[in-house]
C-alpha atoms as a PDB file:
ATOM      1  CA  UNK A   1      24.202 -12.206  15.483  1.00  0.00           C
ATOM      2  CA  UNK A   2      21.750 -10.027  14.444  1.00  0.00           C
ATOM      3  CA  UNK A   3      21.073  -9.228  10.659  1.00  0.00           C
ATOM      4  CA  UNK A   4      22.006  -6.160   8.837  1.00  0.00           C
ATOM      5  CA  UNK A   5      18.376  -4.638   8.273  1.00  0.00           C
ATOM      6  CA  UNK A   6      18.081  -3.171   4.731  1.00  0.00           C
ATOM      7  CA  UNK A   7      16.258  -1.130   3.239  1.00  0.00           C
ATOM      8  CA  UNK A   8      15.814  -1.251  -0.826  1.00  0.00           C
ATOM      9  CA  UNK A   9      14.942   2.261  -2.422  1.00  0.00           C
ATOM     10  CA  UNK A  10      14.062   2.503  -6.661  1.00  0.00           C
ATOM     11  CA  UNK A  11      11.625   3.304  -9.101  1.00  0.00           C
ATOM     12  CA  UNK A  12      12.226  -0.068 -11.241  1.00  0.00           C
ATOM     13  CA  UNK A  13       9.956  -3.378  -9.110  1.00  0.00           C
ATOM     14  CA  UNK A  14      12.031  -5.913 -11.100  1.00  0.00           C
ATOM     15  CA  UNK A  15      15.499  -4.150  -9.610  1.00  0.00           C
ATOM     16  CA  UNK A  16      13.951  -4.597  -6.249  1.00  0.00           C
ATOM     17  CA  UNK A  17      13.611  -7.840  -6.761  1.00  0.00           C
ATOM     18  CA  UNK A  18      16.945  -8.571  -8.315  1.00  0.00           C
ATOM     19  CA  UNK A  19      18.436  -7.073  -4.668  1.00  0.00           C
ATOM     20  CA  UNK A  20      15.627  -9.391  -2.454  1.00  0.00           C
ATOM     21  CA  UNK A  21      17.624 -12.314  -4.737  1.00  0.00           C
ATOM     22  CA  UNK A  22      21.121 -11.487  -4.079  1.00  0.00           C
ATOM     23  CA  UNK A  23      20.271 -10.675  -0.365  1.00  0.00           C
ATOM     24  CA  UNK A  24      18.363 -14.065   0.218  1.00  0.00           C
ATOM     25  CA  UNK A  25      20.078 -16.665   2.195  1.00  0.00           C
ATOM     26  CA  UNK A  26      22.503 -14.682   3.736  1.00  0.00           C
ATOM     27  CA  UNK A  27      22.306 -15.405   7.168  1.00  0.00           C
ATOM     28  CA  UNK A  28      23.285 -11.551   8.547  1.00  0.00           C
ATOM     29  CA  UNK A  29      21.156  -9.959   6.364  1.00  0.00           C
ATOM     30  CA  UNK A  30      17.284  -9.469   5.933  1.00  0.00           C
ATOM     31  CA  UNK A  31      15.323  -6.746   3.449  1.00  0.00           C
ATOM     32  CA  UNK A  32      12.922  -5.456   5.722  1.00  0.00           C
ATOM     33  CA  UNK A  33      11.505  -2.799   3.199  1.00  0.00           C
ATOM     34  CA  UNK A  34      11.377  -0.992  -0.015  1.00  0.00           C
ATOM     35  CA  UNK A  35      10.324   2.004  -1.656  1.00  0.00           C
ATOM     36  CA  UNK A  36      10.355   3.116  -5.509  1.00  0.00           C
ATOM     37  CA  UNK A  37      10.338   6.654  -4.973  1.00  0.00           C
ATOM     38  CA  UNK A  38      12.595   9.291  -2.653  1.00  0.00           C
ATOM     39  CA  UNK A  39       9.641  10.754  -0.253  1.00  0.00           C
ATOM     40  CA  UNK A  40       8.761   6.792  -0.078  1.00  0.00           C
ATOM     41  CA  UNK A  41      11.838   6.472   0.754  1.00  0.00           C
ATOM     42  CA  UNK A  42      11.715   9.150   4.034  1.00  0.00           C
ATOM     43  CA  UNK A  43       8.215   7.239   5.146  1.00  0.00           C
ATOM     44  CA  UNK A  44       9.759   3.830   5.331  1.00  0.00           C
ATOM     45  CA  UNK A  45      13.264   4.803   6.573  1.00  0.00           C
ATOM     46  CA  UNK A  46      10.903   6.330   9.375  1.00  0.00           C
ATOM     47  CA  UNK A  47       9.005   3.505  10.121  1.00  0.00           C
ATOM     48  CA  UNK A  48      11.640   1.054  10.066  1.00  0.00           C
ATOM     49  CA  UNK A  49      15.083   2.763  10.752  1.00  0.00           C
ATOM     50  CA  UNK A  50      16.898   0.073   8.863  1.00  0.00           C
ATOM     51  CA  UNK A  51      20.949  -0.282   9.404  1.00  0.00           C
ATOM     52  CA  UNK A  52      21.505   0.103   5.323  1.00  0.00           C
ATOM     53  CA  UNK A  53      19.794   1.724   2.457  1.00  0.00           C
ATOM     54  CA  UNK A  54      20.362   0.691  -0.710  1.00  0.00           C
ATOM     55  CA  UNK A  55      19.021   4.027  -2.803  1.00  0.00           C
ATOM     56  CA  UNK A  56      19.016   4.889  -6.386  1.00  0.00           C
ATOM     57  CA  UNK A  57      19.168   8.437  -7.487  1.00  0.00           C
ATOM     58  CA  UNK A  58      17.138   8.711 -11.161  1.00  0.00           C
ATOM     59  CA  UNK A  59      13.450   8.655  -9.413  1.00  0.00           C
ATOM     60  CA  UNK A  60      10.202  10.294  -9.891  1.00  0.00           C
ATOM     61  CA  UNK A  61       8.534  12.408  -7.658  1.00  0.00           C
ATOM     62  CA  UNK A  62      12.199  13.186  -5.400  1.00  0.00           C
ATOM     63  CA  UNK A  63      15.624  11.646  -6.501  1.00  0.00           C
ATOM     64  CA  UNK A  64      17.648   9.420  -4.234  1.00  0.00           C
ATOM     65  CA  UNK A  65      20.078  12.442  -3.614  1.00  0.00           C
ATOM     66  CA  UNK A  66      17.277  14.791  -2.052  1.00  0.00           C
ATOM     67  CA  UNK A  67      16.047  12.300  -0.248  1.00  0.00           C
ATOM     68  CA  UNK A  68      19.578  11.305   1.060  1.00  0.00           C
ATOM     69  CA  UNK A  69      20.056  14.724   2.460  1.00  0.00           C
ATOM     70  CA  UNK A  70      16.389  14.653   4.270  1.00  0.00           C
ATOM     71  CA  UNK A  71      17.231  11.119   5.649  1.00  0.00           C
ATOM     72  CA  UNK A  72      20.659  12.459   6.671  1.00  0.00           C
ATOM     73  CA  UNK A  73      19.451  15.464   8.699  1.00  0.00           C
ATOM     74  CA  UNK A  74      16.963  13.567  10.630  1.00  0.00           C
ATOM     75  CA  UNK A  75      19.684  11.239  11.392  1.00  0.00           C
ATOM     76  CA  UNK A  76      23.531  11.890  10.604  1.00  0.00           C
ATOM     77  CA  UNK A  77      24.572   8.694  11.497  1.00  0.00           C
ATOM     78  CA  UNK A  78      22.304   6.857   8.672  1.00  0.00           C
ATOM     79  CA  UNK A  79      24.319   4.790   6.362  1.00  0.00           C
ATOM     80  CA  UNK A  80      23.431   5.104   2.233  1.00  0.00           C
ATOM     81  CA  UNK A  81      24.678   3.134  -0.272  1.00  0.00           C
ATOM     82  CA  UNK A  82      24.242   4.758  -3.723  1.00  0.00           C
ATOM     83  CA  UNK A  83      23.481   2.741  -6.427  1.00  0.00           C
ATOM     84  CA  UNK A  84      23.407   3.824 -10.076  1.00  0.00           C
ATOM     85  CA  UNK A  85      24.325   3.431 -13.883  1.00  0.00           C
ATOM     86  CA  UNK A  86      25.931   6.746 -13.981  1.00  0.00           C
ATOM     87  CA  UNK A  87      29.694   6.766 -13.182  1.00  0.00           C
ATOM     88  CA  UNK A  88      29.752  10.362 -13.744  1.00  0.00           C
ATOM     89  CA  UNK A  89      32.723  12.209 -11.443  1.00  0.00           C
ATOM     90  CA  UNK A  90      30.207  15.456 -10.549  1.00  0.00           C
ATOM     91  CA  UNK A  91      27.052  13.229  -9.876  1.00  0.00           C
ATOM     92  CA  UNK A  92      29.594  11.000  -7.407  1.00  0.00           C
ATOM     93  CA  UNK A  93      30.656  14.024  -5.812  1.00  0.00           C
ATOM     94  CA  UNK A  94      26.956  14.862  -5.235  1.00  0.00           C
ATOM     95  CA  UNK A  95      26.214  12.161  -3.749  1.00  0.00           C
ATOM     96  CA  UNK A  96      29.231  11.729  -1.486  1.00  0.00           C
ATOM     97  CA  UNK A  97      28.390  15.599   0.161  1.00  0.00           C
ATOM     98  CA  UNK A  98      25.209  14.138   0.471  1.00  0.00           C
ATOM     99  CA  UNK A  99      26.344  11.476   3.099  1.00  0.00           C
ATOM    100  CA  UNK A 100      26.455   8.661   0.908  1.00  0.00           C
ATOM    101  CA  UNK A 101      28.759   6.081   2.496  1.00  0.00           C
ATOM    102  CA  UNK A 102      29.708   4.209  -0.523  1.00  0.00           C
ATOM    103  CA  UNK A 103      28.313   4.728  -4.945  1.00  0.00           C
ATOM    104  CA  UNK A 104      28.694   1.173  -6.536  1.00  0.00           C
ATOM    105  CA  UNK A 105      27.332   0.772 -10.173  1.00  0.00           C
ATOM    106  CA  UNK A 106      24.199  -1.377 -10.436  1.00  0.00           C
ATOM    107  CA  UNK A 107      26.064  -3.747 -13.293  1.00  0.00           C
ATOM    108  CA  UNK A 108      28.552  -4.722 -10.479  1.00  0.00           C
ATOM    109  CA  UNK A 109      25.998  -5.417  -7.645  1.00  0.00           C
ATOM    110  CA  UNK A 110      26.563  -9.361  -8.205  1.00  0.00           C
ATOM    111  CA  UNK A 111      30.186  -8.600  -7.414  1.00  0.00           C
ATOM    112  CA  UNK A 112      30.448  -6.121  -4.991  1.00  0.00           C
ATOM    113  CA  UNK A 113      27.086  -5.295  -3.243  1.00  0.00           C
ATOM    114  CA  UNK A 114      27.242  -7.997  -0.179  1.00  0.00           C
ATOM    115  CA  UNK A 115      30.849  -6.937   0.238  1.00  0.00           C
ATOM    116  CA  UNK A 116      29.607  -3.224   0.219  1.00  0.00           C
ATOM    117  CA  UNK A 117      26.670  -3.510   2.371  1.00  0.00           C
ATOM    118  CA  UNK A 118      29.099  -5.037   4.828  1.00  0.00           C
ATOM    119  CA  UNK A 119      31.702  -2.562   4.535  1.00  0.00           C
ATOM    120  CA  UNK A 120      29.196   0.225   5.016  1.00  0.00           C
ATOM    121  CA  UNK A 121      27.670  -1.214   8.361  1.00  0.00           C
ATOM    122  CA  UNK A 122      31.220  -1.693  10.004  1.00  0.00           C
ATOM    123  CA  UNK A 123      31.330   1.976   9.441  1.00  0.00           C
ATOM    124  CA  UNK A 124      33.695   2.109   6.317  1.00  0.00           C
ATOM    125  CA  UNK A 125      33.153   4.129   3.357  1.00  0.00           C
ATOM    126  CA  UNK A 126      33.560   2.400  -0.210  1.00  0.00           C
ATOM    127  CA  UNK A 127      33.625   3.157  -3.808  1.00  0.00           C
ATOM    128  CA  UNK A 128      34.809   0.892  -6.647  1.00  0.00           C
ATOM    129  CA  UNK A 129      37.723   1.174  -8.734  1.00  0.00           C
ATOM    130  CA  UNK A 130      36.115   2.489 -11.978  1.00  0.00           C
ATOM    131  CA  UNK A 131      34.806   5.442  -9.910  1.00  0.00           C
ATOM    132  CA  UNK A 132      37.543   6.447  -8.028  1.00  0.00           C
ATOM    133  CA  UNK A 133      39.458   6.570 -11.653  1.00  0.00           C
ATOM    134  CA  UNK A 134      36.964   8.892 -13.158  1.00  0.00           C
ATOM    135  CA  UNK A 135      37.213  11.285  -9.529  1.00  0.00           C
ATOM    136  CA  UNK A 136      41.229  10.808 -10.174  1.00  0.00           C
ATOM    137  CA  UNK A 137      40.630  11.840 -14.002  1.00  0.00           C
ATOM    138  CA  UNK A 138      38.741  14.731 -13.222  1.00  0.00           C
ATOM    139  CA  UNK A 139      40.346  16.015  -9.945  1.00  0.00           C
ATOM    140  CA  UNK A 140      42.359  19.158 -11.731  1.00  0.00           C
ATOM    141  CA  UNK A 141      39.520  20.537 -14.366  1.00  0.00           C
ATOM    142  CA  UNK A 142      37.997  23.460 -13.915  1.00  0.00           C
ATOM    143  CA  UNK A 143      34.302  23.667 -12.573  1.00  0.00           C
ATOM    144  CA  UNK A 144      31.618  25.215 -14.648  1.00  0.00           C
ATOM    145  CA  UNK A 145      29.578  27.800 -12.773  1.00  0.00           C
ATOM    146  CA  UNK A 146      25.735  27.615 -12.357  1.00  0.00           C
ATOM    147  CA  UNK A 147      25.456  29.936 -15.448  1.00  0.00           C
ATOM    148  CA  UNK A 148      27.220  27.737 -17.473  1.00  0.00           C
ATOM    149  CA  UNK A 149      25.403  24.818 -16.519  1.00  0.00           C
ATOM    150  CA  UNK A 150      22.190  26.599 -16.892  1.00  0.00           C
ATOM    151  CA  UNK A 151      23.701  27.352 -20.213  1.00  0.00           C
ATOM    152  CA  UNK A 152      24.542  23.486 -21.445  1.00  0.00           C
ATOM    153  CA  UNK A 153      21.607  22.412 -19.856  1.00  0.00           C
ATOM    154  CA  UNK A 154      19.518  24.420 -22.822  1.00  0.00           C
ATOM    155  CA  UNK A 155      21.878  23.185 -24.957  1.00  0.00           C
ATOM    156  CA  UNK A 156      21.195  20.291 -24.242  1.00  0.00           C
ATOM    157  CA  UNK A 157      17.614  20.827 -24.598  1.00  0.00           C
ATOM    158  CA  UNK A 158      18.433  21.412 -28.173  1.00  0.00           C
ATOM    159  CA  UNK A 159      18.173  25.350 -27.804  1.00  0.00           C
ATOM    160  CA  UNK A 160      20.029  27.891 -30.463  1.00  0.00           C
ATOM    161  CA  UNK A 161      22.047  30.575 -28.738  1.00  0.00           C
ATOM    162  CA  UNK A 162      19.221  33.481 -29.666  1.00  0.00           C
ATOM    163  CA  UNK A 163      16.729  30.923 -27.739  1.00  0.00           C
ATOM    164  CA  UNK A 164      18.949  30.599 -24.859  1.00  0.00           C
ATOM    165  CA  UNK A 165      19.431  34.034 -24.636  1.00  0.00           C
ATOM    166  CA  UNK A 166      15.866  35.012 -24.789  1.00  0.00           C
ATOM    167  CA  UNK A 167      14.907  32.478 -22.184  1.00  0.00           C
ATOM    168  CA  UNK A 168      17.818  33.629 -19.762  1.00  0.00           C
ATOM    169  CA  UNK A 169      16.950  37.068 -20.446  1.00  0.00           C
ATOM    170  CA  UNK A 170      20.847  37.729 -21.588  1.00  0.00           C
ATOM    171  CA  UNK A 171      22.138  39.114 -25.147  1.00  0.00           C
ATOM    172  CA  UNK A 172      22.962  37.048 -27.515  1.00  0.00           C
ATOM    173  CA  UNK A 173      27.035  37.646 -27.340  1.00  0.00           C
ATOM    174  CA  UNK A 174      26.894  36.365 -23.334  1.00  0.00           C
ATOM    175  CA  UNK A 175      25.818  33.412 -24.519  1.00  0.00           C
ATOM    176  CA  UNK A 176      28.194  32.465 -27.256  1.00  0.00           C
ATOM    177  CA  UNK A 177      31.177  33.910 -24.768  1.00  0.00           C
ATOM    178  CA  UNK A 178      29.664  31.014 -21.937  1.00  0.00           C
ATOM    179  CA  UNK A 179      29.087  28.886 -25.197  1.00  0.00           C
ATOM    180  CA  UNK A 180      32.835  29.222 -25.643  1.00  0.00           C
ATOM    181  CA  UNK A 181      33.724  28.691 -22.101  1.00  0.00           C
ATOM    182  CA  UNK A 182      31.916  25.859 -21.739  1.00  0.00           C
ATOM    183  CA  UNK A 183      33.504  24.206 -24.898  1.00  0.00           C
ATOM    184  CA  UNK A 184      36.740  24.958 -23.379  1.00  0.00           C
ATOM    185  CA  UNK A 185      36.612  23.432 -19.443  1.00  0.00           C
ATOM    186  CA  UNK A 186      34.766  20.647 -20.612  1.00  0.00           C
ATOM    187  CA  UNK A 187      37.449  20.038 -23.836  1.00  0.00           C
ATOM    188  CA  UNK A 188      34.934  19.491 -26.349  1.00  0.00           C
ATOM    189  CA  UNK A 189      34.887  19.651 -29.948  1.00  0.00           C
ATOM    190  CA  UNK A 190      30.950  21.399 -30.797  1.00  0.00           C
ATOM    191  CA  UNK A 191      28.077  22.117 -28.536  1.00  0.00           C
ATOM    192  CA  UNK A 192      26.462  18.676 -28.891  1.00  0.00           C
ATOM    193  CA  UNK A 193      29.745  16.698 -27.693  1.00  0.00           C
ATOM    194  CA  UNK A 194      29.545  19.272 -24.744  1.00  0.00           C
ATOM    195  CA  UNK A 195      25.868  18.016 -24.270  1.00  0.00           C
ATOM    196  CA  UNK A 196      27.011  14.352 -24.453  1.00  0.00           C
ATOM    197  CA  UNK A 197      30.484  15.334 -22.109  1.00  0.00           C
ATOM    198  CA  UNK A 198      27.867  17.156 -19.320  1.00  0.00           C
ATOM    199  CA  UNK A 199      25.188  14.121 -19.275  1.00  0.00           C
ATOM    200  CA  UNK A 200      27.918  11.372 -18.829  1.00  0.00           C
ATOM    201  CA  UNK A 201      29.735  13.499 -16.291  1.00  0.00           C
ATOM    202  CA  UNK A 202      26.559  14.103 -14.117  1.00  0.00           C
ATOM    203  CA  UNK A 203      26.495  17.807 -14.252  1.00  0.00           C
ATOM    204  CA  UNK A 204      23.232  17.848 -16.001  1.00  0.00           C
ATOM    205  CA  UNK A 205      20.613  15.154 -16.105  1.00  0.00           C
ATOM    206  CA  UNK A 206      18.767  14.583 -19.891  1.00  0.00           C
END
């Protein structure tokens, strides 16, 4: 039987090597390259068109999600497994319209990445538990619109309303009345817990 040929994709070296450990000695499948960075990650899925790729999405230069669509439309059939920290419902959702085939949480790889690299290469689609509950959780809320987000993100930069509004070129009462809408579809209590609400969701990255 041939091996499943995999290709490892992050910005962190000792990661990379933590994946080369759990993939070593098992007999259908080999690492046959890695990359730390997204446009890295288009050169080597080039050169090697590997069965798998294992891809973060926090990276320098392009994220795993950009270069998950630009893998994707040079070849629709490639198979991505996302792997992250972030259990955020938006940021899966991302990353699912991207073509990701399954979005497992690095602190479960020991447990579920064999299983999922498997899964993926039979032509299955896979997410864990803890993610599909936080998709379930936030299936009925209301979607904030690229203003708003534009908006929070500022916040979240630790801008005052009369900064925001200068730097968005909008008066000062648009902002508070996104400020308030905001507060309200993401149910929190001040703008900071917003901040905190948007970063752990994945609708802005901090």
């Amino acid at each position: 039987m041939n091996a499943i040929r995999i290709l490892a994709v992050d910005d962190h070296p000792l990661f990379r090597e933590g994946i080369a450990a759990i993939l070593e000695g098992q007999p259908d499948m080999s690492l046959i390259a890695e990359a730390s960075d997204g446009r890295e990650a288009i050169q080597q899925f080039r050169a090697h068109r590997p069965d798998v790729i294992l891809m973060d999405i926090q990276m320098p230069e392009m994220n795993g999600l950009d270069a998950a669509i630009a893998i994707r439309g040079e070849d629709p059939g490639a198979r991505i497994i996302v792997l992250t920290t972030y259990m955020g419902d938006v940021q899966v959702m991302r990353a699912l319209r991207a073509g990701a085939r399954a979005y497992l949480l690095k602190n479960l790889l020991h447990k579920e990445l064999l299983d999922t690299i498997r899964a993926v290469f039979a032509g299955k689609k896979t997410i864990s538990p803890e993610i599909s509950y936080e998709l379930a959780r936030h299936a009925t809320d209301e979607a904030l619109t690229p203003q708003e987000i534009e908006v929070l993100r500022l916040i979240a930069g630790g801008n005052a309303n009369k900064e925001i509004a200068a730097q968005l070129a909008l008066t000062e009462e648009t902002v508070k009345g996104r400020v308030r809408s905001i507060l309200s579809k993401l149910g929190a209590n001040d703008r900071t817990h917003a901040a905190m609400i948007g970063v752990k969701r994945g609708i802005i990255d901090f």
